[in-house]
C-alpha atoms as a PDB file:
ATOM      1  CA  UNK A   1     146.638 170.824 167.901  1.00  0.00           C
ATOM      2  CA  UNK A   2     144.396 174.029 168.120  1.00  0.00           C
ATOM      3  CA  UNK A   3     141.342 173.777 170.404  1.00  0.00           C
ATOM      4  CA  UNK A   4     138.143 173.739 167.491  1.00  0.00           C
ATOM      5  CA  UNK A   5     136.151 176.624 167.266  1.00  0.00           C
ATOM      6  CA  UNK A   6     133.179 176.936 168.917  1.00  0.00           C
ATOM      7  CA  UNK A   7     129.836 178.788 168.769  1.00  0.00           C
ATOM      8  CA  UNK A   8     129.530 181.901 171.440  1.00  0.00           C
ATOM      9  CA  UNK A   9     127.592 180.435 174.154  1.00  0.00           C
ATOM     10  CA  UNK A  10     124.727 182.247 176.066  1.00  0.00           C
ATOM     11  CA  UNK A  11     126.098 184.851 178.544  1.00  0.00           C
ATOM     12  CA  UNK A  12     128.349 188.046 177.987  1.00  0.00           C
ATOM     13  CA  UNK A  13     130.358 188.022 175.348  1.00  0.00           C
ATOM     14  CA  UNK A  14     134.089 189.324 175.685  1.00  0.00           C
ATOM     15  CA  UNK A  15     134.314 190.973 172.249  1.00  0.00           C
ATOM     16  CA  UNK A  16     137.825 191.886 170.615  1.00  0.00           C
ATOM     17  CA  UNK A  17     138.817 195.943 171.510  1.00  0.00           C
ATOM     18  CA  UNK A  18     140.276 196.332 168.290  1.00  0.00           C
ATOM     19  CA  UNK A  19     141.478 194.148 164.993  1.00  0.00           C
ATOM     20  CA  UNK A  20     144.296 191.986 165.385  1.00  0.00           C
ATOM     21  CA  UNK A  21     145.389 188.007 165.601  1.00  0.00           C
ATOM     22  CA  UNK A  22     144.513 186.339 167.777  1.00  0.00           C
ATOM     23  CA  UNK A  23     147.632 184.598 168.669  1.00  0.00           C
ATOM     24  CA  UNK A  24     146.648 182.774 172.279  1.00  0.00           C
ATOM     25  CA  UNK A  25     143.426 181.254 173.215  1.00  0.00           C
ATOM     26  CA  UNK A  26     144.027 180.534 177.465  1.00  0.00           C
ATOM     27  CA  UNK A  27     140.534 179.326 177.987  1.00  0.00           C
ATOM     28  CA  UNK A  28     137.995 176.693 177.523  1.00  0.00           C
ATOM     29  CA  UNK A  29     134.549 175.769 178.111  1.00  0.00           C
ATOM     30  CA  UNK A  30     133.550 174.883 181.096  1.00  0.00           C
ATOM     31  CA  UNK A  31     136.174 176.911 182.547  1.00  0.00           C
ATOM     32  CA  UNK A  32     135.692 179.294 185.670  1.00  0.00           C
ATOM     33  CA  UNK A  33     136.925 182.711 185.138  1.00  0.00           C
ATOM     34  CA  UNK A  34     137.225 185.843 187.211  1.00  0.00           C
ATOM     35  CA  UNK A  35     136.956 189.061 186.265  1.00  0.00           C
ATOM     36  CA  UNK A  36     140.046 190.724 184.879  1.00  0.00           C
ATOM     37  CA  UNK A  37     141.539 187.280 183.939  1.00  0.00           C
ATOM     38  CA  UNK A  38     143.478 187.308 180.535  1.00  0.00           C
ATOM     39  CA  UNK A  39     141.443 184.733 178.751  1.00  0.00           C
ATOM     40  CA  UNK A  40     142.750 185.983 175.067  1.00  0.00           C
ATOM     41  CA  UNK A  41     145.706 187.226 173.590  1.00  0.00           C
ATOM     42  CA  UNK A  42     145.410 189.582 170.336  1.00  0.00           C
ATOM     43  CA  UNK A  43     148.295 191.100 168.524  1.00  0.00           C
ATOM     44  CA  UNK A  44     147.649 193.985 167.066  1.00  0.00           C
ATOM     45  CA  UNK A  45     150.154 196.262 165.420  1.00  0.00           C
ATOM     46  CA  UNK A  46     152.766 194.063 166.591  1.00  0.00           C
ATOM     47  CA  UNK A  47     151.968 194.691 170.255  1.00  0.00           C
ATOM     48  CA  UNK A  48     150.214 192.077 172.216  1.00  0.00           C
ATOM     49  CA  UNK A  49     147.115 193.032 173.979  1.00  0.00           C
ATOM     50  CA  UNK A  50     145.315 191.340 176.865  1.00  0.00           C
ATOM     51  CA  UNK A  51     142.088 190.611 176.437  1.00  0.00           C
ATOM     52  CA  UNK A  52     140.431 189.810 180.158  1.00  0.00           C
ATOM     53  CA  UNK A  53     137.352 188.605 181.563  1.00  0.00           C
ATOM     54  CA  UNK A  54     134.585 191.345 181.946  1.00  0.00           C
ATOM     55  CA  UNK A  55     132.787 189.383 184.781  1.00  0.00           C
ATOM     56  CA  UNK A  56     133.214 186.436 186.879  1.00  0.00           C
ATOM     57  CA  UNK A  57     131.958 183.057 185.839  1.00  0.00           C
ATOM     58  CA  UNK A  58     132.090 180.060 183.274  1.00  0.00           C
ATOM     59  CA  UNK A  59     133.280 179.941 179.706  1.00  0.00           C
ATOM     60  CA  UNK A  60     130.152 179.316 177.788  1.00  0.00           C
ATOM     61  CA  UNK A  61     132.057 179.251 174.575  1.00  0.00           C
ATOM     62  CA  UNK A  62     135.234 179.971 172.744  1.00  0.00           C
ATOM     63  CA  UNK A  63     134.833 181.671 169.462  1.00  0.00           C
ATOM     64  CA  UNK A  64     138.381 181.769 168.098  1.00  0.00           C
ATOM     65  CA  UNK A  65     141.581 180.277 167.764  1.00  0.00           C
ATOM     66  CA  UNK A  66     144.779 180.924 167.640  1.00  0.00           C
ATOM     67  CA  UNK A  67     145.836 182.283 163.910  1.00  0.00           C
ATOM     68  CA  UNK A  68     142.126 184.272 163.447  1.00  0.00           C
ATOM     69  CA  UNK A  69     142.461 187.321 162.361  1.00  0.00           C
ATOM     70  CA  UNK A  70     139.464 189.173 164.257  1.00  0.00           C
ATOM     71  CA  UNK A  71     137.694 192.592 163.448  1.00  0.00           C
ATOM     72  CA  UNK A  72     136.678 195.172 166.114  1.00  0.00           C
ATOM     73  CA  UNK A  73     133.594 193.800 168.068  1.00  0.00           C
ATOM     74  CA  UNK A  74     133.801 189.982 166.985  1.00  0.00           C
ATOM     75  CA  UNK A  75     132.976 187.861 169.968  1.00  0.00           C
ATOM     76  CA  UNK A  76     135.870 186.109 171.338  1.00  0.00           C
ATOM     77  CA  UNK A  77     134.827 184.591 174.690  1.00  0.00           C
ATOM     78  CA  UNK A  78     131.249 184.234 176.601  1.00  0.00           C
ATOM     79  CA  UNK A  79     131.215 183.683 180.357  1.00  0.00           C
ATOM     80  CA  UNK A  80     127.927 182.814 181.729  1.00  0.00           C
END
């Protein structure tokens, strides 16, 4: 089963670099992150990009799942 989707939470958003599909989701909330930690997966023009952490801290929220199809700029992640 696919983790719900969640609204962003307060803190910095980790926003997609470009449109794609999101095809991995490999955080949650509540989670500790550093920065530079893959915490996204987006396929875009069937290459698969790494989306990481922009800053240490906790997942404040999880705006996707896996099978979205995202736009450039849509919040993915937000680590407070």
């Amino acid at each position: 089963a696919t983790p719900a989707k969640g609204a962003a939470g307060a803190g910095t958003p980790v926003k997609a670099p470009l449109p794609g599909v999101v095809t991995k989701v490999l955080v949650a909330n509540g989670q500790s992150v550093k920065k530079g930690d893959t915490v996204v997966v987006l396929e875009a023009m069937k290459m698969e990009n790494n989306i990481t952490a922009e800053c240490d801290g906790t997942v404040s929220g999880v705006c996707c799942a896996a099978g979205d199809s995202v736009m450039e700029g849509t919040t993915l992640v937000t680590i407070a």
